[in-house]
PDB file of N, CA and C in Angstrom:
ATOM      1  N   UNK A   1      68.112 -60.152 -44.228  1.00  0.00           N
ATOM      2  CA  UNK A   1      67.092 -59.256 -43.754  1.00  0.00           C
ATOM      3  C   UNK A   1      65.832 -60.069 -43.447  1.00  0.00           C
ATOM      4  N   UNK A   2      65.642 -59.837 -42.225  1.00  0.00           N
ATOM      5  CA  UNK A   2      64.505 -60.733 -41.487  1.00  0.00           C
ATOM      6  C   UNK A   2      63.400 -60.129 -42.272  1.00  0.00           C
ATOM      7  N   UNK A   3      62.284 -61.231 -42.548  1.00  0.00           N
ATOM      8  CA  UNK A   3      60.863 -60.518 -43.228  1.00  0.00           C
ATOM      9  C   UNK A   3      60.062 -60.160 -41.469  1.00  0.00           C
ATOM     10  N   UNK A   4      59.503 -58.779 -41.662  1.00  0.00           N
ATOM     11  CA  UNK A   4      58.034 -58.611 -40.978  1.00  0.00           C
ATOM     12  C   UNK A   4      56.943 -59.190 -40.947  1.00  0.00           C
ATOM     13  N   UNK A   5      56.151 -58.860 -39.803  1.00  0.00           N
ATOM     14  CA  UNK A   5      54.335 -59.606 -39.612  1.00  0.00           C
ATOM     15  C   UNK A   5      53.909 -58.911 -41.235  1.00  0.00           C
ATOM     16  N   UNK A   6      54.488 -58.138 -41.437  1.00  0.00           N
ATOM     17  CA  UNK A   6      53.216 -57.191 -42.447  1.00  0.00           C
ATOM     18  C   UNK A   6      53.949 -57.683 -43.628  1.00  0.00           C
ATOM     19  N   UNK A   7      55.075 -58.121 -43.752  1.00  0.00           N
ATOM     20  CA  UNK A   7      55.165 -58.904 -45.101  1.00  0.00           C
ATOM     21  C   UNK A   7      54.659 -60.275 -45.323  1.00  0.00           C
ATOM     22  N   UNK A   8      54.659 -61.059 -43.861  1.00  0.00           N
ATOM     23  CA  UNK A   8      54.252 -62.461 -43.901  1.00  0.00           C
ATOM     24  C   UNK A   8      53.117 -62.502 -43.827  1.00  0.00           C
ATOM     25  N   UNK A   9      52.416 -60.970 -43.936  1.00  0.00           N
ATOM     26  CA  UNK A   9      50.701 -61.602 -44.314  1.00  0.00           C
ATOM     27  C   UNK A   9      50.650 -60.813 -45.226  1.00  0.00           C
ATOM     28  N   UNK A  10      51.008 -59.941 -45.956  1.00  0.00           N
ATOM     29  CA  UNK A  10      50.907 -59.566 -47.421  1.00  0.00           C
ATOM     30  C   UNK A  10      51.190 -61.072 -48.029  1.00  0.00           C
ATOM     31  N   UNK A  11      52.110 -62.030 -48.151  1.00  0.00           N
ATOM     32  CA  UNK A  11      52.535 -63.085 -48.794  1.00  0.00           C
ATOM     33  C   UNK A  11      51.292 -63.722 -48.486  1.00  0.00           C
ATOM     34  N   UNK A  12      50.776 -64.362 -47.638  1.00  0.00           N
ATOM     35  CA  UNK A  12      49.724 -65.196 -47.264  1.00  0.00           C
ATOM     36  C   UNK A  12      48.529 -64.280 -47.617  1.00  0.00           C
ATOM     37  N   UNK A  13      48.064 -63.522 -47.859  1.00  0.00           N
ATOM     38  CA  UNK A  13      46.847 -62.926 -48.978  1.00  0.00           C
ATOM     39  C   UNK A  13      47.323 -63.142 -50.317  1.00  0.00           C
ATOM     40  N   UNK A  14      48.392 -62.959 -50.349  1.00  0.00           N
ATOM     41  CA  UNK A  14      48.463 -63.143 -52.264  1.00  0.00           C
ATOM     42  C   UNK A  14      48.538 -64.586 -52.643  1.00  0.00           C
ATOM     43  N   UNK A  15      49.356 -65.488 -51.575  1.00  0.00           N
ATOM     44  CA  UNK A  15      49.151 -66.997 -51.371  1.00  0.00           C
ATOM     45  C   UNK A  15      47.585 -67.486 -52.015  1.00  0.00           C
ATOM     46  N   UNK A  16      46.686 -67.097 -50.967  1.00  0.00           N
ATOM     47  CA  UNK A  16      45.432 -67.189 -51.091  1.00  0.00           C
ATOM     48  C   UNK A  16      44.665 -66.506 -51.675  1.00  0.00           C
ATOM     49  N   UNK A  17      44.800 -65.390 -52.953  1.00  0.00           N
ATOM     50  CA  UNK A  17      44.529 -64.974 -54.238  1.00  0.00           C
ATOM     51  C   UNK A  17      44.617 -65.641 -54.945  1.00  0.00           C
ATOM     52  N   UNK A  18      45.992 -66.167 -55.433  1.00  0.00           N
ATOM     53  CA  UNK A  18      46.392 -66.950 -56.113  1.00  0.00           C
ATOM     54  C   UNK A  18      46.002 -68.592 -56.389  1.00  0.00           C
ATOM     55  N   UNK A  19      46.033 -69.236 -55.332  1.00  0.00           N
ATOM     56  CA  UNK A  19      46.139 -70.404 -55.274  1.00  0.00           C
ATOM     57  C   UNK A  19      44.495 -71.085 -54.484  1.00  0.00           C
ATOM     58  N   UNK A  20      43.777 -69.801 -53.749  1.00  0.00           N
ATOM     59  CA  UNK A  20      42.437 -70.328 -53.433  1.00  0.00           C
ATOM     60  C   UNK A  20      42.355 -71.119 -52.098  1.00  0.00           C
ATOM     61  N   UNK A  21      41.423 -71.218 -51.143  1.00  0.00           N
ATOM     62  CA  UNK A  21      41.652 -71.530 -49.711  1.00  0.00           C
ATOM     63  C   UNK A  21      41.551 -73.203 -50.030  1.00  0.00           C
ATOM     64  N   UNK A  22      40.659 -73.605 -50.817  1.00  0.00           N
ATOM     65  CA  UNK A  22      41.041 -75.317 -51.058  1.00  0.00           C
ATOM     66  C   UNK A  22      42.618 -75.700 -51.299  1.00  0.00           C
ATOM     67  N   UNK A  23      43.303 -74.757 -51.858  1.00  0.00           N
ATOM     68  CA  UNK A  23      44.463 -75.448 -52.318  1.00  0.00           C
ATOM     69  C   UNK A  23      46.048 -75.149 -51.502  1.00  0.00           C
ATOM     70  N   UNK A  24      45.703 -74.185 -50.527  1.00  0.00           N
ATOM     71  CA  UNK A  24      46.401 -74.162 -49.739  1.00  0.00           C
ATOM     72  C   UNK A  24      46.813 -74.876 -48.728  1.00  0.00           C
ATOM     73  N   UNK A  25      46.395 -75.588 -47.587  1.00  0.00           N
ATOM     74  CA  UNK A  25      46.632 -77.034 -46.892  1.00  0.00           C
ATOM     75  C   UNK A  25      47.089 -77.828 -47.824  1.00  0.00           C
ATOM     76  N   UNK A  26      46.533 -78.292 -49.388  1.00  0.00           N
ATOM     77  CA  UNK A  26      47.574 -79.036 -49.853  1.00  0.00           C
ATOM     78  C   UNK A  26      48.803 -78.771 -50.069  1.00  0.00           C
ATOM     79  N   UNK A  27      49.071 -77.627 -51.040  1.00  0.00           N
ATOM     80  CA  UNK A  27      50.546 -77.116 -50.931  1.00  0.00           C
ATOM     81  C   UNK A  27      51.548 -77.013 -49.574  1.00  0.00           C
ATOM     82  N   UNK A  28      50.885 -76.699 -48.643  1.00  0.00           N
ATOM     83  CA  UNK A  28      51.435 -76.641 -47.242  1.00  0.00           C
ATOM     84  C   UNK A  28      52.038 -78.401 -47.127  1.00  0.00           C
ATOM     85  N   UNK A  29      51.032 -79.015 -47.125  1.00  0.00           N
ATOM     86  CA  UNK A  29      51.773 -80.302 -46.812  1.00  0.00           C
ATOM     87  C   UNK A  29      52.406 -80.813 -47.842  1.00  0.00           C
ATOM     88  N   UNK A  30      52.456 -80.419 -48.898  1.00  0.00           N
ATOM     89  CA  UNK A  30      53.898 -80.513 -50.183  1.00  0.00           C
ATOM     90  C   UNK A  30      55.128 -79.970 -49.590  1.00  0.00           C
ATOM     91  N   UNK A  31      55.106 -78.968 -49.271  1.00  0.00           N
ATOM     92  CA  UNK A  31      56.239 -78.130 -49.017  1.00  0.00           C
ATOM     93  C   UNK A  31      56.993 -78.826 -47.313  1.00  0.00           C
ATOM     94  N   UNK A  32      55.769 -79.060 -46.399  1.00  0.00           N
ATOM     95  CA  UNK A  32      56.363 -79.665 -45.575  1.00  0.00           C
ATOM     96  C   UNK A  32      57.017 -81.091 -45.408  1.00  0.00           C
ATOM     97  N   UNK A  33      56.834 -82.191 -46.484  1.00  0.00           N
ATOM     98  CA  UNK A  33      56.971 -83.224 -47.029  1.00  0.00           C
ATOM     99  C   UNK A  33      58.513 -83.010 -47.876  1.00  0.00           C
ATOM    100  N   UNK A  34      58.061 -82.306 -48.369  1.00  0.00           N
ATOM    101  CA  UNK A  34      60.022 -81.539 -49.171  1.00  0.00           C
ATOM    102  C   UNK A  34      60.791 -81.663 -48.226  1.00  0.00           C
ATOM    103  N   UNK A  35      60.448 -80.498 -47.120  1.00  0.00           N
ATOM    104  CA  UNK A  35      61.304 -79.803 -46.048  1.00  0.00           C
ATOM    105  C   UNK A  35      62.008 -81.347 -45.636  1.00  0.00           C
ATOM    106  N   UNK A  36      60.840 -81.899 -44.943  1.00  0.00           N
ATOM    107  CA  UNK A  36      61.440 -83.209 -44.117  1.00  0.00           C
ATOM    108  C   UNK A  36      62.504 -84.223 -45.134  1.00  0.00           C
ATOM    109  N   UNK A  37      61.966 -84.470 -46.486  1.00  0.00           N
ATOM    110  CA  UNK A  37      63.114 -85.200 -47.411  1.00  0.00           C
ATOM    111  C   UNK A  37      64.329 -84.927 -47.673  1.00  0.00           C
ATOM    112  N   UNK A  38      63.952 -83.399 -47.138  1.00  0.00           N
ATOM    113  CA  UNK A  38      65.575 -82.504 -47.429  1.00  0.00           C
ATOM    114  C   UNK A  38      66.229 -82.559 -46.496  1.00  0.00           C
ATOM    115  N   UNK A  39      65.576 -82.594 -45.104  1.00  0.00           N
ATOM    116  CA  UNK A  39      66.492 -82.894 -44.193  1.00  0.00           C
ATOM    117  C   UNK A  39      66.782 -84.329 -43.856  1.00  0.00           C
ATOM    118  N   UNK A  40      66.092 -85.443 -43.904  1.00  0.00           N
ATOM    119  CA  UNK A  40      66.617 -86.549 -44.283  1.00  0.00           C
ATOM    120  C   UNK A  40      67.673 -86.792 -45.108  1.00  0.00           C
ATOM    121  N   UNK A  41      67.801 -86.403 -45.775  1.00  0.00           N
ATOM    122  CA  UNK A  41      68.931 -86.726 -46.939  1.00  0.00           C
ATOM    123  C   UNK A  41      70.057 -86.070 -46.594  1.00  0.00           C
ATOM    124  N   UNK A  42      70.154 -84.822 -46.170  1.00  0.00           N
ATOM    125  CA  UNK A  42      70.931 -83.814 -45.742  1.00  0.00           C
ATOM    126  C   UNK A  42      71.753 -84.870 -44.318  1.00  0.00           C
ATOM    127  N   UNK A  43      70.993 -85.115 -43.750  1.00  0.00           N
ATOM    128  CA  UNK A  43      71.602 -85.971 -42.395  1.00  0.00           C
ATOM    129  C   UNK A  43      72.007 -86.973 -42.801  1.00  0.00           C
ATOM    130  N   UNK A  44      71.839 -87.850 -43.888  1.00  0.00           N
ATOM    131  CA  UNK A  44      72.379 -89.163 -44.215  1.00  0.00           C
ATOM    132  C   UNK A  44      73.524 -88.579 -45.006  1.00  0.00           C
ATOM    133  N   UNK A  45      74.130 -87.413 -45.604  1.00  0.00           N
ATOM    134  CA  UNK A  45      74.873 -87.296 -46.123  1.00  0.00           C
ATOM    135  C   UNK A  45      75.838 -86.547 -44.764  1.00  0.00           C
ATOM    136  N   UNK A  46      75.517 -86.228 -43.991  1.00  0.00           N
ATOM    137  CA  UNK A  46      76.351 -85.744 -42.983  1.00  0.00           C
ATOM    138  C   UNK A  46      76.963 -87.049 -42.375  1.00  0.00           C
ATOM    139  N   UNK A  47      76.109 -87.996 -42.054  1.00  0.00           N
ATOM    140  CA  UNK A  47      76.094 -89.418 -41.240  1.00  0.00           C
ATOM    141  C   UNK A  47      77.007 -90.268 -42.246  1.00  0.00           C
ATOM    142  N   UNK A  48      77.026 -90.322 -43.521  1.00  0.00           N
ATOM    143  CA  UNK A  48      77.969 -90.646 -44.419  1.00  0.00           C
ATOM    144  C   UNK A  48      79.678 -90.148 -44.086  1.00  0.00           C
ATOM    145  N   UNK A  49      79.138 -89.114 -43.893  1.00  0.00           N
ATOM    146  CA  UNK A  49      80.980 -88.252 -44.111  1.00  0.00           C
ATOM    147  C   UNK A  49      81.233 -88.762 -42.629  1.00  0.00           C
ATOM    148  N   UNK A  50      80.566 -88.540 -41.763  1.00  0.00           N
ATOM    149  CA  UNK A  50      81.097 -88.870 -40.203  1.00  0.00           C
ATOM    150  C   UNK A  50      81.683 -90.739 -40.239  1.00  0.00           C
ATOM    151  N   UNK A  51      81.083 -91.149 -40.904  1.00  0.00           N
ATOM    152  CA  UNK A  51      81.445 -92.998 -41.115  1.00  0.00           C
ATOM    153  C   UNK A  51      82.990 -92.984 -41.771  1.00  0.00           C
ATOM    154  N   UNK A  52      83.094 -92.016 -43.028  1.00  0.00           N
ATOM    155  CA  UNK A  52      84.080 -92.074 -44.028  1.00  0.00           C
ATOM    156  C   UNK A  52      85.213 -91.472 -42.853  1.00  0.00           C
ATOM    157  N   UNK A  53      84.663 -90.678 -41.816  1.00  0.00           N
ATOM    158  CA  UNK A  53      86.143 -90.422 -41.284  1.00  0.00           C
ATOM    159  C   UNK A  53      86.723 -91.007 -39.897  1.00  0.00           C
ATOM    160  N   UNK A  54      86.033 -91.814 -39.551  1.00  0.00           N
ATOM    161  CA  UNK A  54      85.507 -92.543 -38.673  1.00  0.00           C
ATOM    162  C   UNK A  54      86.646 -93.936 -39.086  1.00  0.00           C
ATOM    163  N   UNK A  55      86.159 -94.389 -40.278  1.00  0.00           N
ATOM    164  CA  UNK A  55      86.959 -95.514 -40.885  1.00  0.00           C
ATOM    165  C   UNK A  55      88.713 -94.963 -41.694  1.00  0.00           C
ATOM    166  N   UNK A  56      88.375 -93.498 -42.131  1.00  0.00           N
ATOM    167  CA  UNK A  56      89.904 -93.272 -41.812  1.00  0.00           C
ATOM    168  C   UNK A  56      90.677 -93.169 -40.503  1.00  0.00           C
ATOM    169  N   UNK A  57      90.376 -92.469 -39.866  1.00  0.00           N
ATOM    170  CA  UNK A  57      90.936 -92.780 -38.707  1.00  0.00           C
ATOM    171  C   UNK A  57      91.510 -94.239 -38.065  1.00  0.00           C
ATOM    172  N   UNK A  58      90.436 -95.204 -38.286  1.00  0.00           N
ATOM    173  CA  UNK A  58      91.269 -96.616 -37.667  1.00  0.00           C
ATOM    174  C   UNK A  58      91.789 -97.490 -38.844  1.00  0.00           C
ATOM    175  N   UNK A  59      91.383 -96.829 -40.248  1.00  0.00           N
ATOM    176  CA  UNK A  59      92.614 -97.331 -41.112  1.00  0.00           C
ATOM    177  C   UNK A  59      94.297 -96.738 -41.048  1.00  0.00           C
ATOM    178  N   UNK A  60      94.374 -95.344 -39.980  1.00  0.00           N
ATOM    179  CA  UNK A  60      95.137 -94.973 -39.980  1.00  0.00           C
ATOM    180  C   UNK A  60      96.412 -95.502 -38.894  1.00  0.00           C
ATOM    181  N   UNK A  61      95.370 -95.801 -37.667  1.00  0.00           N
ATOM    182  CA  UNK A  61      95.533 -96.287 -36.642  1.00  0.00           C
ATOM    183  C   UNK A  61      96.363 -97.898 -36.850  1.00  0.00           C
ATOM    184  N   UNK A  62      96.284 -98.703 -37.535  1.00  0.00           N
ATOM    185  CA  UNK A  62      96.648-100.236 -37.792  1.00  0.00           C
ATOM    186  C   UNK A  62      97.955 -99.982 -38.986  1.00  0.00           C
TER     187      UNK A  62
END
């Protein structure tokens, strides 16, 4: 279930209740710093399995 405009700014007022307009840009670039490590890693583990079958294949081949 897709969220609404009117939930994604209910969240972002309570965001900024909570946590205060100084401390928001930092958390933002925490979370976007995650995001990117997660997908780094996520792709090196995809890029892993594509090698592992890659090298079965022409161990299969000989």
């Amino acid at each position: 279930m897709p969220l609404g405009v009117g939930s994604m700014i209910l969240i972002a007022l309570v965001a900024l209740l909570i946590f205060g307009p100084k401390k928001l840009p930092e958390l933002g670039k925490a979370a976007g710093n995650t995001l990117r490590e997660f997908k780094n890693a996520t792709k090196g583990l995809a890029d892993d399995e594509e090698d592992a079958k890659k090298n079965e294949k022409l161990e299969n081949k000989q």
